[in-house]
Protein backbone atom coordinates (compact mmCIF):
# COMPACT_ATOMS: atom_id res chain seq x y z
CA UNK A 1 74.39 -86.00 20.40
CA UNK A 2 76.06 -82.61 19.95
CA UNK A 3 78.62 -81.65 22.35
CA UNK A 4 76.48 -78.78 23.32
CA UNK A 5 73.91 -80.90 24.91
CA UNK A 6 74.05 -82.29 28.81
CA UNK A 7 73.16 -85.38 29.84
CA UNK A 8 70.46 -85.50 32.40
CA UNK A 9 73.32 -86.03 34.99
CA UNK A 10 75.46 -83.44 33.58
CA UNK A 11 72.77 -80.51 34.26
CA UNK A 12 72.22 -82.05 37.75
CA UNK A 13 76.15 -81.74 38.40
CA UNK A 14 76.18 -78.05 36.86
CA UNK A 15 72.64 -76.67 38.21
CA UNK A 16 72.94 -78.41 41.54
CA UNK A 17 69.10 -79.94 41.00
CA UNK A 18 69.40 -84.02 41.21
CA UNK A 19 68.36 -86.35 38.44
CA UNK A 20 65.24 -87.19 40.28
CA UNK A 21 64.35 -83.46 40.87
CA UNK A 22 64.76 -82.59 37.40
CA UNK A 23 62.47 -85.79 36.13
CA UNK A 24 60.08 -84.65 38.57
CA UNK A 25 59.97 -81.26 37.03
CA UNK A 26 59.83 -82.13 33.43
CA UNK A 27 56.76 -84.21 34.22
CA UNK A 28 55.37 -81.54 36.05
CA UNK A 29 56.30 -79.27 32.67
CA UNK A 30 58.04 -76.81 35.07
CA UNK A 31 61.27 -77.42 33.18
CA UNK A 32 61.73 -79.76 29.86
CA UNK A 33 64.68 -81.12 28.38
CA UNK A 34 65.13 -79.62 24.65
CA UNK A 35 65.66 -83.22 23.93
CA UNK A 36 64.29 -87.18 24.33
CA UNK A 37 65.59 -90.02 22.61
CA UNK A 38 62.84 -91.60 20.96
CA UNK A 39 64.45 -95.03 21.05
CA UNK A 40 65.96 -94.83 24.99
CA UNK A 41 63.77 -92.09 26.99
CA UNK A 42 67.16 -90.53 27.91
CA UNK A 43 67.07 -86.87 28.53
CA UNK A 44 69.40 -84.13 26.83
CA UNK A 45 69.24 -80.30 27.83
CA UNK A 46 70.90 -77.90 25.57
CA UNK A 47 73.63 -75.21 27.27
CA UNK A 48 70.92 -72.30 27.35
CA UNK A 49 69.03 -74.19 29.59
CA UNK A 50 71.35 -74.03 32.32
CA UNK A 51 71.01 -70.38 33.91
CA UNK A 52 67.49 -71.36 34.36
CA UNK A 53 67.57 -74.44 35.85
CA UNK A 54 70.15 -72.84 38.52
CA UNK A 55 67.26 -70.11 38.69
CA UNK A 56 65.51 -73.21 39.49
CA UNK A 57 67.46 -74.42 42.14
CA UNK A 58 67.47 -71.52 43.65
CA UNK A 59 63.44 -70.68 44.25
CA UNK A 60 63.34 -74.46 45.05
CA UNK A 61 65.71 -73.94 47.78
CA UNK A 62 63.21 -70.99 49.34
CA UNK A 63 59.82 -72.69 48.49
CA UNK A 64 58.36 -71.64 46.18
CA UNK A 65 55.41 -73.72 44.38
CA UNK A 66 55.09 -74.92 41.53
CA UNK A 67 52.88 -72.60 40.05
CA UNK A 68 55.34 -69.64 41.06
CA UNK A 69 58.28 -70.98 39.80
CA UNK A 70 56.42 -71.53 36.23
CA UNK A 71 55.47 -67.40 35.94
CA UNK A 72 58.92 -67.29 37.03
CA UNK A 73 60.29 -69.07 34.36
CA UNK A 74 57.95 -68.38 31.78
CA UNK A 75 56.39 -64.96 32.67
CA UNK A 76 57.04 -61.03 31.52
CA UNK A 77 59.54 -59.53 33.78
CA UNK A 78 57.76 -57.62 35.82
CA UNK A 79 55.59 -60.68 36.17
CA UNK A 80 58.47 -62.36 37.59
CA UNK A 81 59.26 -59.69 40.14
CA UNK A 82 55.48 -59.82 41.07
CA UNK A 83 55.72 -63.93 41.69
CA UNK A 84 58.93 -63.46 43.54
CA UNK A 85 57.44 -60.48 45.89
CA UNK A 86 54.25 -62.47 46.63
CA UNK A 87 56.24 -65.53 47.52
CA UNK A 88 58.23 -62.91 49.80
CA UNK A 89 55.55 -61.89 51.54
CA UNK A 90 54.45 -65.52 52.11
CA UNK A 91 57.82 -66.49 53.68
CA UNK A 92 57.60 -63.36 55.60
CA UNK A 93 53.79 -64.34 56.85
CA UNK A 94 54.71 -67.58 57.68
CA UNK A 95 57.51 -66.34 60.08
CA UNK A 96 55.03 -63.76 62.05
CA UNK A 97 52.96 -66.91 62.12
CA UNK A 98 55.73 -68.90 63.47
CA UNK A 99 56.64 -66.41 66.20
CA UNK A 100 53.12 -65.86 67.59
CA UNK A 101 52.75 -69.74 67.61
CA UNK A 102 56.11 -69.74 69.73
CA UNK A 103 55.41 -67.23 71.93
CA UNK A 104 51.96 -68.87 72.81
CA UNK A 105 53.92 -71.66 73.53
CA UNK A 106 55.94 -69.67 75.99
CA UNK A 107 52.98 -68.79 77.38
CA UNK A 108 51.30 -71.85 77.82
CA UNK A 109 54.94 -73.26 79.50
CA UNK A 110 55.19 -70.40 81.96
CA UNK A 111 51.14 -70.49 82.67
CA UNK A 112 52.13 -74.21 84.74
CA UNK A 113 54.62 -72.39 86.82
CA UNK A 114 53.32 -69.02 87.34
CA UNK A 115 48.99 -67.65 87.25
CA UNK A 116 48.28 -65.72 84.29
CA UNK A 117 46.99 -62.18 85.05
CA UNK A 118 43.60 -61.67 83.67
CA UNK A 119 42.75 -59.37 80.35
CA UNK A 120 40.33 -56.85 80.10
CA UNK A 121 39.56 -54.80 77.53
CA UNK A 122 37.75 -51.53 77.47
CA UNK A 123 35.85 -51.10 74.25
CA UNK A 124 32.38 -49.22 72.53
CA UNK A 125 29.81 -50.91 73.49
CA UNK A 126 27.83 -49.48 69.79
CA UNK A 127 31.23 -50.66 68.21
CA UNK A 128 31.35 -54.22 70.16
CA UNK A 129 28.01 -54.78 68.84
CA UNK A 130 28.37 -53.45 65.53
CA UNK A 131 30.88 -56.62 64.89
CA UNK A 132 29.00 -59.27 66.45
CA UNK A 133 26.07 -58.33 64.09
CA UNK A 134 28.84 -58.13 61.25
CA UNK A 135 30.25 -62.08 62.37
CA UNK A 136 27.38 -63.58 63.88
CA UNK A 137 25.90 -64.98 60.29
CA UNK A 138 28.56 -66.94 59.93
CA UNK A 139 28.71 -68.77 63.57
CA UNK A 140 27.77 -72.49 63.38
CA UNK A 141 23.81 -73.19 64.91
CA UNK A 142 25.29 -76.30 66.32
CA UNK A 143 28.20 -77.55 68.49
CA UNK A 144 29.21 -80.44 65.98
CA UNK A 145 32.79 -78.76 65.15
CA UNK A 146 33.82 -77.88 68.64
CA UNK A 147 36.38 -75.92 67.18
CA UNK A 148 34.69 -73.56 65.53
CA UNK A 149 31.35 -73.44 67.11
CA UNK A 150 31.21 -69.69 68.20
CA UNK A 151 32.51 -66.61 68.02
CA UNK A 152 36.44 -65.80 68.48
CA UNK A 153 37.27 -63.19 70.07
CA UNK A 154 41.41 -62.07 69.44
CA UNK A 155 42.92 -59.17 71.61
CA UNK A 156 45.90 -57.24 71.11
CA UNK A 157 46.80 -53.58 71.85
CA UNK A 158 44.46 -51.57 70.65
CA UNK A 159 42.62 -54.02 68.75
CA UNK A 160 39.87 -56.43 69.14
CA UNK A 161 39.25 -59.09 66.42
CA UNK A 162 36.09 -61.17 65.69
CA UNK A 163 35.60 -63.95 63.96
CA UNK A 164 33.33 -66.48 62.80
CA UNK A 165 33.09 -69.29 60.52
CA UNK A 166 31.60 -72.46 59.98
CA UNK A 167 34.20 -74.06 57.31
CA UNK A 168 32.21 -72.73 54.03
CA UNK A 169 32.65 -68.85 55.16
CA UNK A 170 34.54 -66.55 57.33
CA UNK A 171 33.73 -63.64 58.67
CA UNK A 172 35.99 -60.59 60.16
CA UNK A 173 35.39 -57.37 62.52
CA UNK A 174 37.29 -55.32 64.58
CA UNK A 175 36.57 -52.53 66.72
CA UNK A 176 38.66 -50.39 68.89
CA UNK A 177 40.14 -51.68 72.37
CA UNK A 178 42.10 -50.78 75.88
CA UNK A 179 43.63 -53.43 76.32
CA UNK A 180 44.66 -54.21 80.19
CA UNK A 181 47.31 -56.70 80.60
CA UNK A 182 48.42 -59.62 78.55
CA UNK A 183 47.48 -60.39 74.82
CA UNK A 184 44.31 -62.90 75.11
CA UNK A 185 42.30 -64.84 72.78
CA UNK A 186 38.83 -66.93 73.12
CA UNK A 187 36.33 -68.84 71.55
CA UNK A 188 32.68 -67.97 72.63
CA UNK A 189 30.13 -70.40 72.52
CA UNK A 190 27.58 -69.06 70.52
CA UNK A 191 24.64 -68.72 73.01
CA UNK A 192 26.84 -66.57 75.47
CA UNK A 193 28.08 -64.78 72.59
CA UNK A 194 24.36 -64.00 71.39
CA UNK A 195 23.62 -63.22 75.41
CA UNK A 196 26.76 -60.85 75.90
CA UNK A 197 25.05 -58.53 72.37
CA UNK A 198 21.97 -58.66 74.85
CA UNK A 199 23.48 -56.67 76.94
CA UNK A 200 25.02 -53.92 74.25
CA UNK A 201 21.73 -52.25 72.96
CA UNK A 202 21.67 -48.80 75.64
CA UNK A 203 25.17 -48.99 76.79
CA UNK A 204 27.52 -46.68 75.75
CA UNK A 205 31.28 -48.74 76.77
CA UNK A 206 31.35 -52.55 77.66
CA UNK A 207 34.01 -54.13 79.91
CA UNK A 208 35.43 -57.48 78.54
CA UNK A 209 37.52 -59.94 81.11
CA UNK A 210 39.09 -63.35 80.20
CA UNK A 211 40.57 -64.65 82.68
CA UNK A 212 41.46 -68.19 82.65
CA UNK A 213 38.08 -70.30 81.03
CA UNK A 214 36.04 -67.46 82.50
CA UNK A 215 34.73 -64.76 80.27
CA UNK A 216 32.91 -61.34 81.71
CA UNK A 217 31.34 -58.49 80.41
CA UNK A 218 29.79 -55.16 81.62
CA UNK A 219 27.83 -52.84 80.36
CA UNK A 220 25.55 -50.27 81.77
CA UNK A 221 25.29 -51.90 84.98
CA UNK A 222 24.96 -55.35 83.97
CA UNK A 223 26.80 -57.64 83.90
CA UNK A 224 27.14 -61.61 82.38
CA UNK A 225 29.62 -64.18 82.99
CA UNK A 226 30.29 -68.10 81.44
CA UNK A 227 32.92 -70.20 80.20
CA UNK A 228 34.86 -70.02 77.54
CA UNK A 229 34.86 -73.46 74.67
CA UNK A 230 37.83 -75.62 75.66
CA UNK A 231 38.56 -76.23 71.46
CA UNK A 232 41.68 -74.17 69.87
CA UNK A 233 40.03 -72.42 67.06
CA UNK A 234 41.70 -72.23 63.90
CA UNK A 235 44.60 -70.12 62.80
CA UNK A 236 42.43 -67.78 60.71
CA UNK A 237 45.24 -65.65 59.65
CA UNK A 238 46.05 -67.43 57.41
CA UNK A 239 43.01 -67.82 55.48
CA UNK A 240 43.13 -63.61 55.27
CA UNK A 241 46.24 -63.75 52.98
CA UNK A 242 44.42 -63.98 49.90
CA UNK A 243 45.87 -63.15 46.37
CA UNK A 244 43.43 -61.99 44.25
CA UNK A 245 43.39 -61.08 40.60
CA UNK A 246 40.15 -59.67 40.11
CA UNK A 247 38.06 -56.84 41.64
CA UNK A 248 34.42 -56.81 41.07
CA UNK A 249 32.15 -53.42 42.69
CA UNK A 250 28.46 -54.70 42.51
CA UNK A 251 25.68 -52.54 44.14
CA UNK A 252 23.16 -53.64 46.57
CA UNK A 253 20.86 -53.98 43.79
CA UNK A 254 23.04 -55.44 41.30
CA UNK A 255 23.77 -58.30 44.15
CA UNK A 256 20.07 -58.91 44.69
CA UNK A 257 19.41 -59.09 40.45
CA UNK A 258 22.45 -61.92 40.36
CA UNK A 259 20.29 -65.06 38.63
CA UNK A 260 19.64 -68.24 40.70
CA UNK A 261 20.41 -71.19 39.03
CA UNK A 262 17.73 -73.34 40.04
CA UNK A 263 19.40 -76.55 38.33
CA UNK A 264 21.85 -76.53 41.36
CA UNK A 265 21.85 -78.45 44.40
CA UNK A 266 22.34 -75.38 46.54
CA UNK A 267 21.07 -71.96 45.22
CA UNK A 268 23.57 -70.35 42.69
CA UNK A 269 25.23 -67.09 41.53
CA UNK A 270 27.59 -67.26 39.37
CA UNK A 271 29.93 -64.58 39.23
CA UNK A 272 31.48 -63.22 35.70
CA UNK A 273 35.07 -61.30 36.04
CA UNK A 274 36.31 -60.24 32.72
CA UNK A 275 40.11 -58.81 31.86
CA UNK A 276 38.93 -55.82 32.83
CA UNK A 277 38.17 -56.18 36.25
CA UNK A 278 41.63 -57.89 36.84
CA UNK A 279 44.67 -56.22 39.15
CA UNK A 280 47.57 -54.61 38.19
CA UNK A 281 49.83 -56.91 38.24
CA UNK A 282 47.75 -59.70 38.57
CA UNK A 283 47.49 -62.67 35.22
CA UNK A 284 44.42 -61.47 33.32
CA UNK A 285 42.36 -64.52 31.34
CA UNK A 286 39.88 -64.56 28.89
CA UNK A 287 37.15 -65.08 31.72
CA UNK A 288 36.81 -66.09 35.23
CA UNK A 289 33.35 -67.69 36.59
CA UNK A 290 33.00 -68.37 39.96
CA UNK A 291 30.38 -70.11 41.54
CA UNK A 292 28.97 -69.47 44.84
CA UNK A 293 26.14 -70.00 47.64
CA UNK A 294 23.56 -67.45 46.79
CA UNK A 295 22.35 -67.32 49.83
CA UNK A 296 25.40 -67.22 51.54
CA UNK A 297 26.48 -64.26 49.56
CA UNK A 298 23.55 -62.63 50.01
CA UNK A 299 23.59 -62.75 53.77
CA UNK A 300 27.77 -61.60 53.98
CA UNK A 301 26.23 -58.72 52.25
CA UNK A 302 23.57 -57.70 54.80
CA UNK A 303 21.98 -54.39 54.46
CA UNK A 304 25.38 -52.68 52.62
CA UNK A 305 24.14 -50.48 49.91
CA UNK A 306 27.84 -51.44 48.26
CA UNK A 307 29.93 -53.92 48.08
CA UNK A 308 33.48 -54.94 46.49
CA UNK A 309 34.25 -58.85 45.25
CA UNK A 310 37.76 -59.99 44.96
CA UNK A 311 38.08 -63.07 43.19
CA UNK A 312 41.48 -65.21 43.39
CA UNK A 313 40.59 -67.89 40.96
CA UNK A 314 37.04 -70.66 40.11
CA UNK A 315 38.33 -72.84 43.65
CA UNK A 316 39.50 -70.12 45.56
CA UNK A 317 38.09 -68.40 48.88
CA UNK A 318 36.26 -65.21 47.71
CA UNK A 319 36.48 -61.91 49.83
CA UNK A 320 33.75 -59.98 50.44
CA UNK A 321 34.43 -56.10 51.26
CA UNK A 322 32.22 -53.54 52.40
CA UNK A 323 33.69 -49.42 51.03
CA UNK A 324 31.49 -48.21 53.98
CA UNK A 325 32.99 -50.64 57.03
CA UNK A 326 37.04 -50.97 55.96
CA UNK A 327 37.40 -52.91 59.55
CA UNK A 328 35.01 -55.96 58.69
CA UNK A 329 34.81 -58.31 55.67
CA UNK A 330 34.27 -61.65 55.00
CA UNK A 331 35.27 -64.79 52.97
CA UNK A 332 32.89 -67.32 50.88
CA UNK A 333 33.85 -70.53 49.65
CA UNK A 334 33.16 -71.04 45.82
CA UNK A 335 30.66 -74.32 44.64
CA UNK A 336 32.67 -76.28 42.46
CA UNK A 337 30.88 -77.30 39.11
């Protein structure tokens, strides 16, 4: 071979990626060898291979994918910078996540030495309801997934989150809340979810207490107390960081005129995105169908006269976003076909 070409070990020793990393990347076809010997498989890389296969290294070292470190490689510049900023925004995620984890672990740990003080928030009782309505379609009819069979409610400062989801959609809202002493979360059953919007329809402020398994609310005069489900519902943050790279508006109507494909097991829309509808940004292909739950989709839209579809890919969660209600959306699980 020409003394320009390196061995297989002699690009591990100079990019700092081993022998068995960089087979496992040319199978992958993340990163090929200009060369294989026909006659004894053995790998030869030429010298301008090198700054990328320390590039290589390097995004291996922080994580990122696969995927990423092929637009990385292979991409426009400024596609590049886009792969590298999403992947820094995933790292970042991951460490908020890993810090709230933590510090409910603190909390759990001090809770056996010392009585956690009760949380009550102080919300709109027109604005409490308006996001059960917005959640509840998505709340399991049964108790077979303990974990998610209700509705979750998440307080922080300011803040109250709920959310719903039975593993093939996910639904979002948030209205405004006092919050009164520490951060809190729960999981609702859904009856005394369904019983607590009872008591919303003349009231004008609700009062919401967790304290310990014991959930409360008040409103005009009432008041209705049970206990909360035992089961740790799922981190659903993580399902919000989506990264779509297509944006469909559709219209109440338009929604309703989507085809059912009555060939399916399940009734059918299937969604069209074309390179027009993709982000800035964002890889644009010659088409992108998606296939979803008509049903389902019809019912995240509810009565909105408008409603905005971002797409991430034909197997990826779509979101479901409403111009008129920024502070509740939901996500749908494609069909695969």
């Amino acid at each position: 071979m020409e003394s320009t070409m390196r061995s297989i070990g002699e690009m591990a020793r100079a990019s700092g990626l081993s022998p068995g990393t960089l087979r496992f990347y040319d199978g992958a076809g993340v990163f090929v060898p200009a060369e294989v010997d026909r006659h004894t498989g053995y790998r030869w890389y030429a010298e301008e291979q090198l700054p990328d296969a320390r590039l290589l290294a390097r995004l291996r070292r922080v994580g990122m994918p696969l995927a990423g470190i092929t637009r990385v490689l292979t991409g426009s510049p400024a596609e590049a910078r886009a792969e590298l900023d999403a992947h820094l925004r995933r790292l970042e995620d991951g460490l908020t996540d890993a810090r709230r984890e933590l510090s409910a672990v603190r909390c759990l740990l001090d809770s056996r030495e010392f009585p956690v003080p009760p949380t009550r928030l102080t919300v709109p009782a027109p604005a409490l309801a308006a996001a059960l309505d917005a959640v509840r379609f998505a709340a399991p009819a049964d108790a077979a997934l303990p974990a998610v069979a209700g509705i979750f409610l998440d307080a922080e400062d300011g803040v109250l989150h709920l959310v719903a989801t039975d593993r093939y959609r996910l639904a979002v809202a948030d209205c405004p809340a006092g919050l009164d002493g520490p951060p809190a979360s729960a999981l609702l059953p859904t009856a005394l979810a369904d019983a607590a919007r009872a008591l919303l329809g003349d009231a004008e402020e609700a009062e919401l207490t967790l304290d310990g398994g014991q959930f409360t609310i008040r409103a005009a005069g009432r008041a209705l107390s049970g206990e909360r489900a035992e089961a740790d519902f799922p981190d659903y943050r993580r399902l919000l960081r989506l990264e779509p790279t297509h944006r469909i508006t559709l219209t109440a109507a338009q929604l309703r005129a989507l085809p059912e494909d009555t060939d399916a097991d399940t009734p059918t829309a299937t969604l069209t995105a074309t390179p027009a509808d993709a982000l800035p940004d964002a890889p644009a292909p010659d088409g992108l169908l998606v296939h979803v739950n008509r049903d389902f989709l019809l019912e995240a839209a509810g009565t909105a006269e408008q409603l905005v579809l971002e797409l991430g890919g034909p197997i990826g969660p779509l979101a479901i976003r409403f111009p008129a209600r920024a502070d509740t959306f939901s996500l749908l699980m494609p069909i695969a076909r």
